[in-house]
PDB file of N, CA and C in Angstrom:
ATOM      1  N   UNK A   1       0.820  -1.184   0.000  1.00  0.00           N
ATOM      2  CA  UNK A   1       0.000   0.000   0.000  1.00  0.00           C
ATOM      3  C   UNK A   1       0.873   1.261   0.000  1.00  0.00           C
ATOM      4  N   UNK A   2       1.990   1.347   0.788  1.00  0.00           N
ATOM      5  CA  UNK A   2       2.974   2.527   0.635  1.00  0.00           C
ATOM      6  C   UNK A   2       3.588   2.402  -0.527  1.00  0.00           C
ATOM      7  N   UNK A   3       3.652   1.728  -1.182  1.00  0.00           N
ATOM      8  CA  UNK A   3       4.264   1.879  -2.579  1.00  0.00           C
ATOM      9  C   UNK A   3       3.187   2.711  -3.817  1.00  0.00           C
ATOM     10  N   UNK A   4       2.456   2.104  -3.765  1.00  0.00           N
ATOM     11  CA  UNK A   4       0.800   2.604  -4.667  1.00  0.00           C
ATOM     12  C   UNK A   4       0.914   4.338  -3.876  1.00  0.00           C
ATOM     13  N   UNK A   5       0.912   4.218  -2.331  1.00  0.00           N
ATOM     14  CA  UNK A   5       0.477   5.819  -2.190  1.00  0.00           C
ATOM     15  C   UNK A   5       1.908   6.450  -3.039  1.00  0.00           C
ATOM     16  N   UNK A   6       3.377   6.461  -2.825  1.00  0.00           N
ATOM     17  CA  UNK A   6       4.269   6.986  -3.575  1.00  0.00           C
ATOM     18  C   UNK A   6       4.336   6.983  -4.894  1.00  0.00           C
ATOM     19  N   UNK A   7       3.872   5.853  -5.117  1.00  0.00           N
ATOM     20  CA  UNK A   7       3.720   6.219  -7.302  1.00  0.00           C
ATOM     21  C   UNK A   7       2.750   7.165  -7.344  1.00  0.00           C
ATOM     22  N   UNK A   8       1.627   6.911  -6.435  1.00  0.00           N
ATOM     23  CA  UNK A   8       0.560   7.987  -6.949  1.00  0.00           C
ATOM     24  C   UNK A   8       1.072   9.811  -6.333  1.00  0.00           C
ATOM     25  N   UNK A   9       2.047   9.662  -5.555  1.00  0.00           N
ATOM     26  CA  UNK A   9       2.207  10.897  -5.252  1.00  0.00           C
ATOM     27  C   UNK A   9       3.490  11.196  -5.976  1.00  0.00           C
ATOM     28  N   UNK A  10       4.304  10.445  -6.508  1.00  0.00           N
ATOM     29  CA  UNK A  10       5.465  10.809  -7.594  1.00  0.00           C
ATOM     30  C   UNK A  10       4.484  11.210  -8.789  1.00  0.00           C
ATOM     31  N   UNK A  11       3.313  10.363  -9.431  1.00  0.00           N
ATOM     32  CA  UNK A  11       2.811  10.837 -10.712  1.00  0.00           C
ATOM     33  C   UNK A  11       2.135  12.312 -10.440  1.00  0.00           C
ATOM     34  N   UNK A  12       1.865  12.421  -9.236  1.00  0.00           N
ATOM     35  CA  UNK A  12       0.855  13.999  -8.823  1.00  0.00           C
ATOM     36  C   UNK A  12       1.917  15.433  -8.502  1.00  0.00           C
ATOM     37  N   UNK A  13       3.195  14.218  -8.305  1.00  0.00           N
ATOM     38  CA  UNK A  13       4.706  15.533  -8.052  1.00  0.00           C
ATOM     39  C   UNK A  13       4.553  16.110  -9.903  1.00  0.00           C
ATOM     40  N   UNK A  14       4.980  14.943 -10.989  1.00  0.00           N
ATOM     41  CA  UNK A  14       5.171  14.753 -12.554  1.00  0.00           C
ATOM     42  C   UNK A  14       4.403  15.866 -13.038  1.00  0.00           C
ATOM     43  N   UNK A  15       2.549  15.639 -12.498  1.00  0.00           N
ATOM     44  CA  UNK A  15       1.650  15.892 -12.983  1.00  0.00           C
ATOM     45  C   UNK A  15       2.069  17.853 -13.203  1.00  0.00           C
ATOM     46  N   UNK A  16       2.134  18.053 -12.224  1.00  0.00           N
ATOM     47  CA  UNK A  16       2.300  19.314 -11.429  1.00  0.00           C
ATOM     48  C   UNK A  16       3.743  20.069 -12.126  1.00  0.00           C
ATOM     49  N   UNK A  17       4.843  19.099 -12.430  1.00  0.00           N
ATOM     50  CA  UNK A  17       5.952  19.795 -13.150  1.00  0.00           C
ATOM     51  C   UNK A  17       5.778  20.464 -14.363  1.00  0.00           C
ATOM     52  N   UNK A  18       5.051  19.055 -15.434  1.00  0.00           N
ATOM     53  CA  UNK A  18       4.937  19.171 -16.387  1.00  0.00           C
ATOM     54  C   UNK A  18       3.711  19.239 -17.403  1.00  0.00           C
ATOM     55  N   UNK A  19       3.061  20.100 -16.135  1.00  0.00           N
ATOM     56  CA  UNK A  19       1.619  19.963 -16.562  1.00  0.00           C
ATOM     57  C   UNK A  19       1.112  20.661 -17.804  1.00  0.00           C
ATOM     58  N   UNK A  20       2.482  21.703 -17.504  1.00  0.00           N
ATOM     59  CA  UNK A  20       2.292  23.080 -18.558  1.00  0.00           C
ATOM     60  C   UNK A  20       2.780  22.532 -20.098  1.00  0.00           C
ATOM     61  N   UNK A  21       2.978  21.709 -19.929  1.00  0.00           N
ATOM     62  CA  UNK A  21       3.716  21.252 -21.492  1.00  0.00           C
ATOM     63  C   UNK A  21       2.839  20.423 -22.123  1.00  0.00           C
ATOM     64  N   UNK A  22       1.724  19.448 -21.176  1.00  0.00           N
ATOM     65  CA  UNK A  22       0.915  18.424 -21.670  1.00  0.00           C
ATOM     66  C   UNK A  22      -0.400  19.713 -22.428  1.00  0.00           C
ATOM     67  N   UNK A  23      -0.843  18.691 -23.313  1.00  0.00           N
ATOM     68  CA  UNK A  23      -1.911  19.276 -24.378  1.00  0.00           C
ATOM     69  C   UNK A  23      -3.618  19.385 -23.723  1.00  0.00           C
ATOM     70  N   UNK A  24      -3.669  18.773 -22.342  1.00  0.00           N
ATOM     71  CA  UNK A  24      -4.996  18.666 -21.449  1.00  0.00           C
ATOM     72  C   UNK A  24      -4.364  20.333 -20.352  1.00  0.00           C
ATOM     73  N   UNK A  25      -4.921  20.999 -20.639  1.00  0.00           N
ATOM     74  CA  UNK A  25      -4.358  21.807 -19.299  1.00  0.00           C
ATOM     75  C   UNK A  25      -5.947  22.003 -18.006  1.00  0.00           C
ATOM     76  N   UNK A  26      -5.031  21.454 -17.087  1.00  0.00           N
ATOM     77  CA  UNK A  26      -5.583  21.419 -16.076  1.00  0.00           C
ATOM     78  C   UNK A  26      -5.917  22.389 -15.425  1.00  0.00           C
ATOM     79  N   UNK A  27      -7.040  22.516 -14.502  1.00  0.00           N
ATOM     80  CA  UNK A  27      -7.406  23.836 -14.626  1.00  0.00           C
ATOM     81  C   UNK A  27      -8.400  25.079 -15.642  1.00  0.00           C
ATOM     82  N   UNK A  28      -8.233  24.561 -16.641  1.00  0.00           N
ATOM     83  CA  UNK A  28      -8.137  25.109 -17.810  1.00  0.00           C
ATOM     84  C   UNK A  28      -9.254  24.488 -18.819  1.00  0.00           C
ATOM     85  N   UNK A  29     -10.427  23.677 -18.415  1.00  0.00           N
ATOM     86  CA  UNK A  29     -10.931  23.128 -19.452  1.00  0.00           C
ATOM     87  C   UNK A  29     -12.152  23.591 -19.369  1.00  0.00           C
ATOM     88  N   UNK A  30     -12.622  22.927 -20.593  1.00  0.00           N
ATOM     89  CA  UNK A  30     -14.341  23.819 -20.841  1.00  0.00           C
ATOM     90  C   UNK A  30     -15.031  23.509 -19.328  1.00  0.00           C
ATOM     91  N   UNK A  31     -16.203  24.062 -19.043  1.00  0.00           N
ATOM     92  CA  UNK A  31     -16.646  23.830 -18.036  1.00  0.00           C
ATOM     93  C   UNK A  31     -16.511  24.254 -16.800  1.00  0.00           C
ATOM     94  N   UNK A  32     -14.841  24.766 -16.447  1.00  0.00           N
ATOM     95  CA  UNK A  32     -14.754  25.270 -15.459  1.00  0.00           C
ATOM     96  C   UNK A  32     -15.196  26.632 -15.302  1.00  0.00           C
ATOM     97  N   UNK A  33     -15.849  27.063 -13.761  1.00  0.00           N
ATOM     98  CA  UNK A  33     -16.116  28.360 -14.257  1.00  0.00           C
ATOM     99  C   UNK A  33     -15.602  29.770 -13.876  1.00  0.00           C
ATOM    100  N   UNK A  34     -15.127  30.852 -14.578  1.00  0.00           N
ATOM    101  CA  UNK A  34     -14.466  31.834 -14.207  1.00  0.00           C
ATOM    102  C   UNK A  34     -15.576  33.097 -14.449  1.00  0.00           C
ATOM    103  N   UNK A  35     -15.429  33.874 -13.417  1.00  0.00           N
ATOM    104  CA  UNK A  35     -16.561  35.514 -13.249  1.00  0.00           C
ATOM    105  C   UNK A  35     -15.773  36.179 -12.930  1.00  0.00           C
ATOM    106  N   UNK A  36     -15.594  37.309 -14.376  1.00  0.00           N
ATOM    107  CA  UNK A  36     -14.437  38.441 -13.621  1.00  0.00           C
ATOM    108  C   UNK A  36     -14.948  39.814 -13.583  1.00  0.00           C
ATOM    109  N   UNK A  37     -15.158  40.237 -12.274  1.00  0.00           N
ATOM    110  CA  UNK A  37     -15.658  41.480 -12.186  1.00  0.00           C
ATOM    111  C   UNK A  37     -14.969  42.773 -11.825  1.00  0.00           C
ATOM    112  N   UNK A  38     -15.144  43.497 -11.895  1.00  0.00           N
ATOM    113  CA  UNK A  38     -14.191  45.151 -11.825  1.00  0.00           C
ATOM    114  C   UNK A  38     -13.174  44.638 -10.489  1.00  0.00           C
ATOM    115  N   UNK A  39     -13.942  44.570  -9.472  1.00  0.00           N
ATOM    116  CA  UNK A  39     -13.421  44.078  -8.551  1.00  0.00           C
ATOM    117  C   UNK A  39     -12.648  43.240  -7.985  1.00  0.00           C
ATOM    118  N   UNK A  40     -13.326  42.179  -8.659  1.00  0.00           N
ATOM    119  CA  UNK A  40     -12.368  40.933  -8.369  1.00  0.00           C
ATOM    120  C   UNK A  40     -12.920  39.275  -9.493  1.00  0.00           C
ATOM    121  N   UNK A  41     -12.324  38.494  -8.506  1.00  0.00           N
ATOM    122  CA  UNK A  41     -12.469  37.422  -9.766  1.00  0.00           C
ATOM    123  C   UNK A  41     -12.847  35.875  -8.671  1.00  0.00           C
ATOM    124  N   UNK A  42     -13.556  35.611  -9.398  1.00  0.00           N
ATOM    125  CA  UNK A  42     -14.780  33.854  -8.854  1.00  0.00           C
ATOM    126  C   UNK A  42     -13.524  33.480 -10.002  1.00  0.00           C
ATOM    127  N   UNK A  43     -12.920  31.419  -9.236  1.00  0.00           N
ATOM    128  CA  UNK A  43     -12.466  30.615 -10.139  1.00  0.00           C
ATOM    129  C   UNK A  43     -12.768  29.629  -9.568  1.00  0.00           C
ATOM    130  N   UNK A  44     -14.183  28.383 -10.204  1.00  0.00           N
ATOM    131  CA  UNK A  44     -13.730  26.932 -10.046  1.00  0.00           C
ATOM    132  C   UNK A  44     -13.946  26.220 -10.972  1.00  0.00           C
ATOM    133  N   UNK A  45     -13.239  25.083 -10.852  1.00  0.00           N
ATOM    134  CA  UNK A  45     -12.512  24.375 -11.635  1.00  0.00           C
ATOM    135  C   UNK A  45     -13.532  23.224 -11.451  1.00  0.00           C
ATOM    136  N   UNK A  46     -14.276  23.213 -12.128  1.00  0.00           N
ATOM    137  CA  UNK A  46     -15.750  22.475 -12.118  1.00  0.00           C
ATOM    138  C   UNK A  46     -15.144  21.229 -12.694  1.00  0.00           C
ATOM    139  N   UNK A  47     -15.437  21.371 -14.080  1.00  0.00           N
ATOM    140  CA  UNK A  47     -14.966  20.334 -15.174  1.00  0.00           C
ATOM    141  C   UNK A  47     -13.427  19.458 -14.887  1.00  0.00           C
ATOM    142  N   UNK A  48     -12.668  20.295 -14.011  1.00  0.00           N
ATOM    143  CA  UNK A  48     -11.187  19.809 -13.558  1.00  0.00           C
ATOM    144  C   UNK A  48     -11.429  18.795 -12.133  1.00  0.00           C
ATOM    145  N   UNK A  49     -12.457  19.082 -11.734  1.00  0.00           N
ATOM    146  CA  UNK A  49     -12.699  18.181 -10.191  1.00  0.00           C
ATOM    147  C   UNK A  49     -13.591  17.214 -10.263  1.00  0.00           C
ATOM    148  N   UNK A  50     -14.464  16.848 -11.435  1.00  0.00           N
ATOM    149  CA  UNK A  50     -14.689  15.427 -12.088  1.00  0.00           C
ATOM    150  C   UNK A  50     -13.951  14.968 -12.634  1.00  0.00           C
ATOM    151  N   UNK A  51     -13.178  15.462 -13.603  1.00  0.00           N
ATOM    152  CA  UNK A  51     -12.166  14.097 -14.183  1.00  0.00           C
ATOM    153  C   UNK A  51     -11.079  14.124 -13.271  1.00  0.00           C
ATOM    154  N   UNK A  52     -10.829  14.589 -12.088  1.00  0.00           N
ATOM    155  CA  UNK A  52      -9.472  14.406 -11.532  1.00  0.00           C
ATOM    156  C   UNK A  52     -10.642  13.183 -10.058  1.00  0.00           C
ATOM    157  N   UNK A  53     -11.905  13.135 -10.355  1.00  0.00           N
ATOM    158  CA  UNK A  53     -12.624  12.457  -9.295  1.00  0.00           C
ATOM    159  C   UNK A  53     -12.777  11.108  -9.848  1.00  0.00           C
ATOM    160  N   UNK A  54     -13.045  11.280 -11.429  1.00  0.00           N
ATOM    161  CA  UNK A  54     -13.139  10.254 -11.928  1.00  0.00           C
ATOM    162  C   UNK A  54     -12.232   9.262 -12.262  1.00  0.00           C
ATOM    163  N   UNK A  55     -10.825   9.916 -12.624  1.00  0.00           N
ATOM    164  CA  UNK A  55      -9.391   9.264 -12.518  1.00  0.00           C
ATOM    165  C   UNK A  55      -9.189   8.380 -10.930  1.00  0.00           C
ATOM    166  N   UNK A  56      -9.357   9.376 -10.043  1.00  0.00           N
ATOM    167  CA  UNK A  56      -8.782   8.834  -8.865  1.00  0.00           C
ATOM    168  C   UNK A  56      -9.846   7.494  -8.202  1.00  0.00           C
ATOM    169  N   UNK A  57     -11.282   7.514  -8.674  1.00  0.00           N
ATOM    170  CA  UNK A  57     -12.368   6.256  -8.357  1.00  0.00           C
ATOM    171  C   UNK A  57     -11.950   5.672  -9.146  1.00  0.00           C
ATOM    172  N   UNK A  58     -11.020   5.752 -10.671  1.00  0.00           N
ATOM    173  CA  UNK A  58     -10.761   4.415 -11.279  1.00  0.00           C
ATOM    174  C   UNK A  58      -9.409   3.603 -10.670  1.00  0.00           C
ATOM    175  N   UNK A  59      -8.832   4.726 -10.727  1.00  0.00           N
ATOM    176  CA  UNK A  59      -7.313   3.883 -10.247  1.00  0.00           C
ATOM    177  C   UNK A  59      -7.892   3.184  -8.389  1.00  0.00           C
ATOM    178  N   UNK A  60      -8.255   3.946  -7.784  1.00  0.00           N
ATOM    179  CA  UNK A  60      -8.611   3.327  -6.445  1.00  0.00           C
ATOM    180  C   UNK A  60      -9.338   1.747  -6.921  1.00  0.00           C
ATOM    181  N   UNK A  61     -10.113   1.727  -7.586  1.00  0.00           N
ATOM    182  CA  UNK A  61     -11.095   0.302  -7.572  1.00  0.00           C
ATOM    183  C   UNK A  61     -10.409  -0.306  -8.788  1.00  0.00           C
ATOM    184  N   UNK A  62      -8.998  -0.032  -9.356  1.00  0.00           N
ATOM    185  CA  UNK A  62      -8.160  -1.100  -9.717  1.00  0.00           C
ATOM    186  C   UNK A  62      -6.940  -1.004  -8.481  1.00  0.00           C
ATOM    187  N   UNK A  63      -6.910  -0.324  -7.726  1.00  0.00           N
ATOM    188  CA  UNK A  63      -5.608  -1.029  -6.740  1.00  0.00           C
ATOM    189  C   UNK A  63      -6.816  -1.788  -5.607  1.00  0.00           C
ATOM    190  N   UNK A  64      -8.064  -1.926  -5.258  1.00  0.00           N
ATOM    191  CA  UNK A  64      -9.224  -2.579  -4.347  1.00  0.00           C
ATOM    192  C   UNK A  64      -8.829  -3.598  -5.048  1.00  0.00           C
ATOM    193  N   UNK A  65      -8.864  -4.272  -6.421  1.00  0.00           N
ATOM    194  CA  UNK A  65      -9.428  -5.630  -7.252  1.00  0.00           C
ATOM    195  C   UNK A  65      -7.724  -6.651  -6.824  1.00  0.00           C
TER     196      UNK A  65
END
């Protein structure tokens, strides 16, 4: 189990280096939502916190099997 948590936190160190170079930018995808007003600025990352929910329920219920 400590091995699985360190790959998954070496791939989330990776994720995070070289995120800016991959062609998915995180953060950054349709769906999420941004409101920018004189004042100030609303950011969430709607569309970024299902597939990062949906990644992490798949890999979890292949390291469960």
């Amino acid at each position: 189990m400590m091995i699985v948590i360190g790959a998954l936190l070496i791939a989330a160190g990776l994720l995070i280096v070289f995120g800016g170079r991959l062609p998915l930018k995180l953060g950054h995808l349709p769906g999420d939502i941004m409101i920018r007003g004189k004042n100030g600025a609303f950011y969430f990352p709607l569309a970024t916190c299902i597939l990062l929910s949906v990644l992490l329920s798949i890999i979890l219920w292949l390291v469960r099997r």
